[in-house]
Protein backbone atom coordinates (compact mmCIF):
# COMPACT_ATOMS: atom_id res chain seq x y z
CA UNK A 1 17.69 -53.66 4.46
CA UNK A 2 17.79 -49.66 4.21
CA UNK A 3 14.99 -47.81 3.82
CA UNK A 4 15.10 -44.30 2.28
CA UNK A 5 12.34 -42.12 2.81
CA UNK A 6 11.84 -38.40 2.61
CA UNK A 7 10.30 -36.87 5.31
CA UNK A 8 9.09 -33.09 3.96
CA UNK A 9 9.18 -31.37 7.40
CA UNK A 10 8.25 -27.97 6.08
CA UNK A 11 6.19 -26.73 3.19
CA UNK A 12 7.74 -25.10 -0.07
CA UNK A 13 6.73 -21.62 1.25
CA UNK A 14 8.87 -22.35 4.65
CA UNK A 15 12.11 -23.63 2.65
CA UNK A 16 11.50 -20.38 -0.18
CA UNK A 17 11.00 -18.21 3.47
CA UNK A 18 13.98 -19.40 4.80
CA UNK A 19 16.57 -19.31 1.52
CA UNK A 20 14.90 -16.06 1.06
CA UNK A 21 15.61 -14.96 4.61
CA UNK A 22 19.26 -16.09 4.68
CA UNK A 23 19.97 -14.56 1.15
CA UNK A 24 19.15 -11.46 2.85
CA UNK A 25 21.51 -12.37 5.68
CA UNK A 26 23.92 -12.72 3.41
CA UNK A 27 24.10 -9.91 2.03
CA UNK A 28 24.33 -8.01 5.36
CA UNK A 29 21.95 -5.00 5.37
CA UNK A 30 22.47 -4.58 1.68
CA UNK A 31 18.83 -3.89 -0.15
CA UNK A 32 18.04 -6.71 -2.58
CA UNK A 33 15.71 -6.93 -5.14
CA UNK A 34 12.93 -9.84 -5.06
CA UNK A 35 13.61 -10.95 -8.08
CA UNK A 36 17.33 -11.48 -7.74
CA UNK A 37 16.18 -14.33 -5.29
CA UNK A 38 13.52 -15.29 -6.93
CA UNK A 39 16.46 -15.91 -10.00
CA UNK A 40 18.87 -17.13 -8.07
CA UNK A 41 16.95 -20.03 -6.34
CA UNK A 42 14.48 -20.52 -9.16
CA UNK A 43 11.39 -19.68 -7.18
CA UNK A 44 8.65 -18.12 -9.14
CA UNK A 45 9.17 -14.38 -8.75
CA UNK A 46 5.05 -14.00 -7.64
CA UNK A 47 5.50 -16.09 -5.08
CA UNK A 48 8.15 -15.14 -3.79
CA UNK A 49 6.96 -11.73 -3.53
CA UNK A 50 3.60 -13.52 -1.52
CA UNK A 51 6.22 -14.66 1.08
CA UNK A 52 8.09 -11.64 1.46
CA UNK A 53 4.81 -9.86 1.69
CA UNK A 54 3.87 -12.24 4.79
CA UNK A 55 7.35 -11.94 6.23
CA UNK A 56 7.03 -8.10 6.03
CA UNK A 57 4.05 -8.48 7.94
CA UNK A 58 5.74 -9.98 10.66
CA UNK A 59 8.68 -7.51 10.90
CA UNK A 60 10.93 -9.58 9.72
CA UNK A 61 12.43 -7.92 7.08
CA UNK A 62 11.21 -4.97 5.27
CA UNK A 63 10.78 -3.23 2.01
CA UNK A 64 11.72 0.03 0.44
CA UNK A 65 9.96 0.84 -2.64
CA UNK A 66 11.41 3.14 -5.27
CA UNK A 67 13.76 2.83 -8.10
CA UNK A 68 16.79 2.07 -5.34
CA UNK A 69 14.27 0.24 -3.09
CA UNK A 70 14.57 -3.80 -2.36
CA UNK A 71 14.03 -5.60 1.04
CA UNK A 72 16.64 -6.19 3.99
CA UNK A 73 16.58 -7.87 7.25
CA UNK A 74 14.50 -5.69 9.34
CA UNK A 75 16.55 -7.48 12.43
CA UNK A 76 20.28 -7.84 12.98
CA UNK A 77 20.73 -11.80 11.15
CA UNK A 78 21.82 -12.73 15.24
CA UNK A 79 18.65 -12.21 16.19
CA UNK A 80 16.24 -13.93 13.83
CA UNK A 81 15.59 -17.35 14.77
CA UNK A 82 14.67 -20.10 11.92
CA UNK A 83 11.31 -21.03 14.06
CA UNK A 84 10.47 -17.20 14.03
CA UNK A 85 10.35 -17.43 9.90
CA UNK A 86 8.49 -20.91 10.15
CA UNK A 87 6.41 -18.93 12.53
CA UNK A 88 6.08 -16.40 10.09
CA UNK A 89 4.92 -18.33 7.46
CA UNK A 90 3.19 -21.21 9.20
CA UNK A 91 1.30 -19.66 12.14
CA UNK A 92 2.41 -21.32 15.79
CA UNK A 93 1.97 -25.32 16.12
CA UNK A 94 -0.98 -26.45 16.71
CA UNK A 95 -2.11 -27.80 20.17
CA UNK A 96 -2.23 -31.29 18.70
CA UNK A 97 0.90 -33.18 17.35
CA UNK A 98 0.99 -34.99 14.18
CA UNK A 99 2.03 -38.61 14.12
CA UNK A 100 4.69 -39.36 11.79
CA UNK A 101 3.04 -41.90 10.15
CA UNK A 102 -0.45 -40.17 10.02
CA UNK A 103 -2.53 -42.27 11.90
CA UNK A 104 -4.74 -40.03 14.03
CA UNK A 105 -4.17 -41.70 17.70
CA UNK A 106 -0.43 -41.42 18.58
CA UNK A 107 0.54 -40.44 21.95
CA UNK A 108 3.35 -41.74 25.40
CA UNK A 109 -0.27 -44.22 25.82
CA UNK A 110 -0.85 -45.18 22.17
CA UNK A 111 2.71 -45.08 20.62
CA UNK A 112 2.93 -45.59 16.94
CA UNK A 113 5.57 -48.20 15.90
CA UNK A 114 8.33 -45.10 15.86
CA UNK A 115 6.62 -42.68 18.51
CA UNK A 116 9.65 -42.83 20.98
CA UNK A 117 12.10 -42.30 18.94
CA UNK A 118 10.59 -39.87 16.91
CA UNK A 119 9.62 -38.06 19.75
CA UNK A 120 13.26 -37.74 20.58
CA UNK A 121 14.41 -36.42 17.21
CA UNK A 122 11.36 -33.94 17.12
CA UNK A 123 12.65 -32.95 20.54
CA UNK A 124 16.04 -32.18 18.72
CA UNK A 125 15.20 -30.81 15.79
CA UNK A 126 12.97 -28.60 18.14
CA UNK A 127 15.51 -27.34 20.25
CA UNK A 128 18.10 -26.47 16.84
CA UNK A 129 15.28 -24.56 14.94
CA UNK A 130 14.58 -22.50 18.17
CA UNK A 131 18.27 -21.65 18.40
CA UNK A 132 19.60 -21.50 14.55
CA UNK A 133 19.81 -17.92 14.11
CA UNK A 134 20.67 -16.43 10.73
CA UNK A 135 23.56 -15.15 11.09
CA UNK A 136 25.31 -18.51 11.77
CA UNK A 137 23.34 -20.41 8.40
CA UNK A 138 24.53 -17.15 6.51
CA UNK A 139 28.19 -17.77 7.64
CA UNK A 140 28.02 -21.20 6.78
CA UNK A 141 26.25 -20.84 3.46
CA UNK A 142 29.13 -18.58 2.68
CA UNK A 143 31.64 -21.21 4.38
CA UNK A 144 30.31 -23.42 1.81
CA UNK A 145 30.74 -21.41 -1.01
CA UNK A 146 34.54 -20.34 -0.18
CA UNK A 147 35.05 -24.25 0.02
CA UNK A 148 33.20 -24.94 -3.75
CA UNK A 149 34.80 -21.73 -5.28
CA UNK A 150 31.41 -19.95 -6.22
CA UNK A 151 32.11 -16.78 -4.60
């Protein structure tokens, strides 16, 4: 017996932060307009512009305003980290974990039914979101694309 179950690691801001974020790495230094991500990923255009506002704050990419103006990168794509935007959006982790399963006592003493080998996976996921920079997803969203034709 299989079963499937979603686990939603990160809110809808941090996926909308990130697409936004590698859109812009993408497009290599090239000033976009909010709204032409906000089209292309169908994201509400307002609240999109609420991340980019918090991601500006936190010098990750920045605006120009102005008939011309749109937002870049504020960082070569090589050195923002995926766990900088979380960061960005989130705040830090907090100093207590969550158990997978939600139950409020989970810990190496009082395991939950999945605690060790969660805490393995969390250890891996971890360790890729600290060193998944944008530059590589950008290359490999357009890897994908050359592969499907949609360039």
């Amino acid at each position: 017996m299989v079963i499937n179950f979603n686990l939603n690691m990160f809110s809808k801001s941090v996926k909308h932060a990130i697409q936004a974020m590698i859109y812009l790495a993408v497009h290599d230094g090239k000033l976009v307009m909010v709204n032409q991500i906000a089209e292309d990923y169908n994201i509400p255009k307002f609240y999109l512009a609420k991340i980019v506002q918090t991601l500006s704050k936190h010098h990750l990419i920045k605006s120009t305003r102005g008939r011309n103006g749109g937002i870049q990168l504020n960082k070569k794509a090589s050195d923002i980290r995926v766990i900088d935007v979380i960061h960005a959006i989130e705040g830090p982790p907090g100093e207590k974990e969550m158990c997978i399963f939600g139950l409020d006592v989970c810990s190496d003493s009082v395991p939950c039914p999945v605690h060790d080998t969660w805490k393995n996976m969390k250890t891996e996921i971890n360790d890729k979101l600290i060193h998944q920079n944008l530059k590589f997803l950008a290359q490999e969203v357009h890897r994908k694309h050359e592969i499907l034709g949609t360039l």
